[in-house]
PDB file of N, CA and C in Angstrom:
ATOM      1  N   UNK A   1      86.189  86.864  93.537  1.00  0.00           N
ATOM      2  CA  UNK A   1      86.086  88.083  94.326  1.00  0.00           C
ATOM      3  C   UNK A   1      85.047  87.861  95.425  1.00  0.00           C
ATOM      4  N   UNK A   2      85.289  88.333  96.292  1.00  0.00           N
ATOM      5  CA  UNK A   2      84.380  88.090  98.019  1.00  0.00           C
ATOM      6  C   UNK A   2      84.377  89.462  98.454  1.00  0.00           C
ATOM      7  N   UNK A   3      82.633  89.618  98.717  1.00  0.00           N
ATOM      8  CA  UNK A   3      82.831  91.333  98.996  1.00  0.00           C
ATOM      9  C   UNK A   3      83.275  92.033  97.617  1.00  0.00           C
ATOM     10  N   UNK A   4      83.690  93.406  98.648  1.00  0.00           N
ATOM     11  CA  UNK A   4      83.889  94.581  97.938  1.00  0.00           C
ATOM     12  C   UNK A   4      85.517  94.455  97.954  1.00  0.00           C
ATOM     13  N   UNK A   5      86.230  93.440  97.719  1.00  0.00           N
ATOM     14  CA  UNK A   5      87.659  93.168  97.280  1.00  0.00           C
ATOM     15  C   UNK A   5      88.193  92.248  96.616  1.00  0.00           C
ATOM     16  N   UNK A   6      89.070  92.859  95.610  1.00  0.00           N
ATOM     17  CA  UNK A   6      89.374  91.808  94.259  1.00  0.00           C
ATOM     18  C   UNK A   6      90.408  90.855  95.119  1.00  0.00           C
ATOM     19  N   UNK A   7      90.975  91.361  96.184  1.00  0.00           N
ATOM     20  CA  UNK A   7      91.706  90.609  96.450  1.00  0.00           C
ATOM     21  C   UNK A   7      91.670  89.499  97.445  1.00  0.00           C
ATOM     22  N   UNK A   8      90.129  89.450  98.303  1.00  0.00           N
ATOM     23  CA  UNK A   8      89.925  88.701  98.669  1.00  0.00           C
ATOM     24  C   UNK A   8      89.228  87.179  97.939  1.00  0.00           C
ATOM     25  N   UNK A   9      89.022  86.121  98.701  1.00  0.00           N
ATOM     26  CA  UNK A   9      88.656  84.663  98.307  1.00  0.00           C
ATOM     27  C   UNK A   9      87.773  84.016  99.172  1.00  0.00           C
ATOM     28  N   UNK A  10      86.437  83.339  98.855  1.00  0.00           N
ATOM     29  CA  UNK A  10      85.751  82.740  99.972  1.00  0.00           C
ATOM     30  C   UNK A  10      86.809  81.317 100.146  1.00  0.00           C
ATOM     31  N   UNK A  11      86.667  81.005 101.417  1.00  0.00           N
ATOM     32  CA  UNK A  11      87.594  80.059 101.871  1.00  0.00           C
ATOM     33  C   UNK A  11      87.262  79.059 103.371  1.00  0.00           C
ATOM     34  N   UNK A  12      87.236  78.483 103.708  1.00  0.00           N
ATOM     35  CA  UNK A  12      86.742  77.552 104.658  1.00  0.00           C
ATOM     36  C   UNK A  12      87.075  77.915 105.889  1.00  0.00           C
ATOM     37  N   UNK A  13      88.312  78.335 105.763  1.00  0.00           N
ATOM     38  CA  UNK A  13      89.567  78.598 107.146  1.00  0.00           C
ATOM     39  C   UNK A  13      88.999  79.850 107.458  1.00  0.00           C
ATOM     40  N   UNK A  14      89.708  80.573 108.503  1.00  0.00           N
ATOM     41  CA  UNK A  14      89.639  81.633 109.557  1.00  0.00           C
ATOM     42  C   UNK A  14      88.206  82.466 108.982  1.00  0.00           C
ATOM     43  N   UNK A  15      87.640  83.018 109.197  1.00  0.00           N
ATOM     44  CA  UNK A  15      86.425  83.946 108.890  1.00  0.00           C
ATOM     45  C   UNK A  15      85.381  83.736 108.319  1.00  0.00           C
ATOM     46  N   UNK A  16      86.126  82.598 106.900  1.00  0.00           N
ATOM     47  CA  UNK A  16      85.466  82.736 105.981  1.00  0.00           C
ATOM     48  C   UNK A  16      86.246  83.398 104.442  1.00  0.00           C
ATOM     49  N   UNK A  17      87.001  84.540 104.870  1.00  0.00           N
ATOM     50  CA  UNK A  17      87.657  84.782 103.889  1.00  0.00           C
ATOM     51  C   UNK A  17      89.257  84.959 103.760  1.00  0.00           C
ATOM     52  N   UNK A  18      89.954  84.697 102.927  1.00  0.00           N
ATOM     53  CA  UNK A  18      91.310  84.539 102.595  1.00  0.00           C
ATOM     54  C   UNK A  18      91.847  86.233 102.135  1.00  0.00           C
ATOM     55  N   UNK A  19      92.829  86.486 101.534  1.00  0.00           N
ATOM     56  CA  UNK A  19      93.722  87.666 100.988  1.00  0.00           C
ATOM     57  C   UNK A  19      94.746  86.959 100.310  1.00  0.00           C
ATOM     58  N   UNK A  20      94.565  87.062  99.269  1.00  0.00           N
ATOM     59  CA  UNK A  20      95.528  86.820  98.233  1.00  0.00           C
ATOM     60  C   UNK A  20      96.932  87.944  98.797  1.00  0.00           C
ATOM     61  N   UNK A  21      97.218  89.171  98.953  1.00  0.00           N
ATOM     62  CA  UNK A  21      97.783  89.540  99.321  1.00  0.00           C
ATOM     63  C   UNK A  21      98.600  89.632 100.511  1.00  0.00           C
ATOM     64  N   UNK A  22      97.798  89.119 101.449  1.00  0.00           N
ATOM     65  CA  UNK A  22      98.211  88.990 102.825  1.00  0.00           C
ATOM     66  C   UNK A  22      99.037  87.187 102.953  1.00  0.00           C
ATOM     67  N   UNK A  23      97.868  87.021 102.245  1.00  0.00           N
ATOM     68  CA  UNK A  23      98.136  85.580 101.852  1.00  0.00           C
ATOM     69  C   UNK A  23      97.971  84.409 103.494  1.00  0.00           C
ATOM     70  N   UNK A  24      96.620  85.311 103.847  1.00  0.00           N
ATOM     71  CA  UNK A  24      96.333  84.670 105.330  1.00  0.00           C
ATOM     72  C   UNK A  24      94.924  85.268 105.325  1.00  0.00           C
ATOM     73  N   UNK A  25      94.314  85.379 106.679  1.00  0.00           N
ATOM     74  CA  UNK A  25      93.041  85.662 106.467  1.00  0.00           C
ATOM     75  C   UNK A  25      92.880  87.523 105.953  1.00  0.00           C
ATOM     76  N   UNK A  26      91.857  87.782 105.718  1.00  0.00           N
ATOM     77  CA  UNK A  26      91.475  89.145 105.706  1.00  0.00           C
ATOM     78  C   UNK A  26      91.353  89.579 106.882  1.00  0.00           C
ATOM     79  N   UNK A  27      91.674  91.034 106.649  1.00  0.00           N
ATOM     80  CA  UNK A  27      91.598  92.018 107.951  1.00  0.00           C
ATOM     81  C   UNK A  27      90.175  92.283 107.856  1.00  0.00           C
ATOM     82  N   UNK A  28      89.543  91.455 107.293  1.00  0.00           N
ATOM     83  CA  UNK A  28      88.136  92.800 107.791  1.00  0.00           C
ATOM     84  C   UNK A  28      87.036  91.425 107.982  1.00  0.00           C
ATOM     85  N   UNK A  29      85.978  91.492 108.522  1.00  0.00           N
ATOM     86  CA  UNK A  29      84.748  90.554 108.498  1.00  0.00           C
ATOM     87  C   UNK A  29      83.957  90.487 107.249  1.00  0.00           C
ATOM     88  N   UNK A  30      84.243  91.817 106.543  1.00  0.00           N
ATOM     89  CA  UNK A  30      83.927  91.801 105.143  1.00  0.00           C
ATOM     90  C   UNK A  30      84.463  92.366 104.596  1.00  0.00           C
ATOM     91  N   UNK A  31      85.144  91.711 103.370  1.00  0.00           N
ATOM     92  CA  UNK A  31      86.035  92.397 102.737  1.00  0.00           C
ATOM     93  C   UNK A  31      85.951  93.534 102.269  1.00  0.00           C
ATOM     94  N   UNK A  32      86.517  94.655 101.796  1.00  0.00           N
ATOM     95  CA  UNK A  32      86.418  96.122 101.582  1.00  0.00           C
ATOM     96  C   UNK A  32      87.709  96.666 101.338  1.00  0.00           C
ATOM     97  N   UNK A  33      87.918  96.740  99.609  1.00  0.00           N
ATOM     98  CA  UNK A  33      89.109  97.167  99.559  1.00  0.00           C
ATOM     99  C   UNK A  33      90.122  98.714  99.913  1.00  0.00           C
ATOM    100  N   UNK A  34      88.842  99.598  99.731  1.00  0.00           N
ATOM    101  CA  UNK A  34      88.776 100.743  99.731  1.00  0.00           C
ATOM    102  C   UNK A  34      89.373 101.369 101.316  1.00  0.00           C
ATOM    103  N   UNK A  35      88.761 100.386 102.221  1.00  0.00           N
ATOM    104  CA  UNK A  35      88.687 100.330 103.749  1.00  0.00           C
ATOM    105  C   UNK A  35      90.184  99.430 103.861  1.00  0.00           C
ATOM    106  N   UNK A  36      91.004  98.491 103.369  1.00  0.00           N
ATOM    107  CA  UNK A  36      91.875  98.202 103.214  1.00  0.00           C
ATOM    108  C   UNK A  36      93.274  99.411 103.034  1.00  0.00           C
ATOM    109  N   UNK A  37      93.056 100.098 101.974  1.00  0.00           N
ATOM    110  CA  UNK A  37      93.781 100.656 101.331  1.00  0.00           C
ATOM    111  C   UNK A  37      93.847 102.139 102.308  1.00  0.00           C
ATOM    112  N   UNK A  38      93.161 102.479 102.704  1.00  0.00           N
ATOM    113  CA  UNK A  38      92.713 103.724 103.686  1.00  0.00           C
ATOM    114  C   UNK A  38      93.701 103.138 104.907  1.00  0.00           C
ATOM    115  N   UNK A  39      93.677 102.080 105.627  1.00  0.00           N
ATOM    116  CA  UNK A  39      93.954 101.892 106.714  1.00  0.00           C
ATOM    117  C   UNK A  39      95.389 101.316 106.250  1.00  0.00           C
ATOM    118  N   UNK A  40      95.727 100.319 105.527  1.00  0.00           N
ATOM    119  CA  UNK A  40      96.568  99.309 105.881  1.00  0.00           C
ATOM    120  C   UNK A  40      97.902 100.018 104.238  1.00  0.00           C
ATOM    121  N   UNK A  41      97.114 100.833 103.703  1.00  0.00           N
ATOM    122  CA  UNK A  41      98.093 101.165 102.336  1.00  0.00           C
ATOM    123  C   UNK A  41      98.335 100.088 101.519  1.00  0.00           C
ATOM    124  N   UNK A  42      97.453  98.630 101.582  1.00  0.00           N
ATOM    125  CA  UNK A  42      97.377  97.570 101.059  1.00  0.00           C
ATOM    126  C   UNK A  42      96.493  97.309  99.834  1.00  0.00           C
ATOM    127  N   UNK A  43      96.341  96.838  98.895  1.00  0.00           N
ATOM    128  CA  UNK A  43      95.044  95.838  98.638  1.00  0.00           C
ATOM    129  C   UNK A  43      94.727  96.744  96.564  1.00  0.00           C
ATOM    130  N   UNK A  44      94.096  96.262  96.476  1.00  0.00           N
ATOM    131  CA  UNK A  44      93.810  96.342  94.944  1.00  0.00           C
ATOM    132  C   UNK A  44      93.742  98.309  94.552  1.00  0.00           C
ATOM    133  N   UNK A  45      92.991  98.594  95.647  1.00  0.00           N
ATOM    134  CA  UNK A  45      92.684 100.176  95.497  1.00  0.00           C
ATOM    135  C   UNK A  45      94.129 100.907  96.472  1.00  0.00           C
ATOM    136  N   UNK A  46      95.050 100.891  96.969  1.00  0.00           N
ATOM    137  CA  UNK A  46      95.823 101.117  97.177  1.00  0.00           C
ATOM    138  C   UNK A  46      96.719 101.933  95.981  1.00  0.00           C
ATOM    139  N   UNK A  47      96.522 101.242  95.058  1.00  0.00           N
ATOM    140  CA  UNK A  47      97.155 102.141  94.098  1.00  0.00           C
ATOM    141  C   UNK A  47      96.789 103.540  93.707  1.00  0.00           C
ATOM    142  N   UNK A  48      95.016 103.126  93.761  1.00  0.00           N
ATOM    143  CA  UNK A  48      94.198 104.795  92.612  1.00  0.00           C
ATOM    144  C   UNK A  48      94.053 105.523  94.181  1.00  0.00           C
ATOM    145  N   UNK A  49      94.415 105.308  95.866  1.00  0.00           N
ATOM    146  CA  UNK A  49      94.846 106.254  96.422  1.00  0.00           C
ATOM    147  C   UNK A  49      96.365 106.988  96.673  1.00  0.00           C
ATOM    148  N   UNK A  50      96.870 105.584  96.795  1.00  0.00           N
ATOM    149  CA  UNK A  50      98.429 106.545  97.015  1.00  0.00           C
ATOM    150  C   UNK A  50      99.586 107.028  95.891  1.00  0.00           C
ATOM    151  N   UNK A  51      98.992 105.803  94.514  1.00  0.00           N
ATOM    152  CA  UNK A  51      99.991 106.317  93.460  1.00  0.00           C
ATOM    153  C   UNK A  51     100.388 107.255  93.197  1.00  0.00           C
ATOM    154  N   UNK A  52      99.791 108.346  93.059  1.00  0.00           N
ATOM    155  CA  UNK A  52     100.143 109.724  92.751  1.00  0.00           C
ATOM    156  C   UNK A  52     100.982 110.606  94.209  1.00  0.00           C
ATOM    157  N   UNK A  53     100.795 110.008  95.222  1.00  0.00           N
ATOM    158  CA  UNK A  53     101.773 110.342  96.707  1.00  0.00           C
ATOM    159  C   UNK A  53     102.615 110.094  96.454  1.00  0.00           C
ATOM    160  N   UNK A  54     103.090 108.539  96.106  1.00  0.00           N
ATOM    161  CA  UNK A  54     104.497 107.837  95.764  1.00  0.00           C
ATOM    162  C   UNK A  54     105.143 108.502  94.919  1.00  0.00           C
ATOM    163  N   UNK A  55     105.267 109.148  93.915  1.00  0.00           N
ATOM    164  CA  UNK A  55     105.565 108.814  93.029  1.00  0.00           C
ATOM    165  C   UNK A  55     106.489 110.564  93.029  1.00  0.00           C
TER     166      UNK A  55
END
């Protein structure tokens, strides 16, 4: 875990950090899943905001 996201990875390439999900660099300079999930409807916390929308 890198930052404040499970789904990010420290990594050599672009930034510094990876996305397991994106499966390319992270959208953010520091990871932040919460800030992920708010903006992009992506990322580990994506669920405990929109699950209950979806559904």
């Amino acid at each position: 875990m890198a930052g404040k996201c499970k789904a990010a990875y420290c990594t050599d390439e672009y930034h510094g950090y990876g996305c397991s999900i994106t499966e390319g660099a992270c959208m953010f300079l520091y990871p932040d899943s919460k800030k992920c999930a708010e903006e992009y409807g992506e990322g580990p916390d994506a669920e405990e905001l929109y699950g209950e929308e979806n559904e």
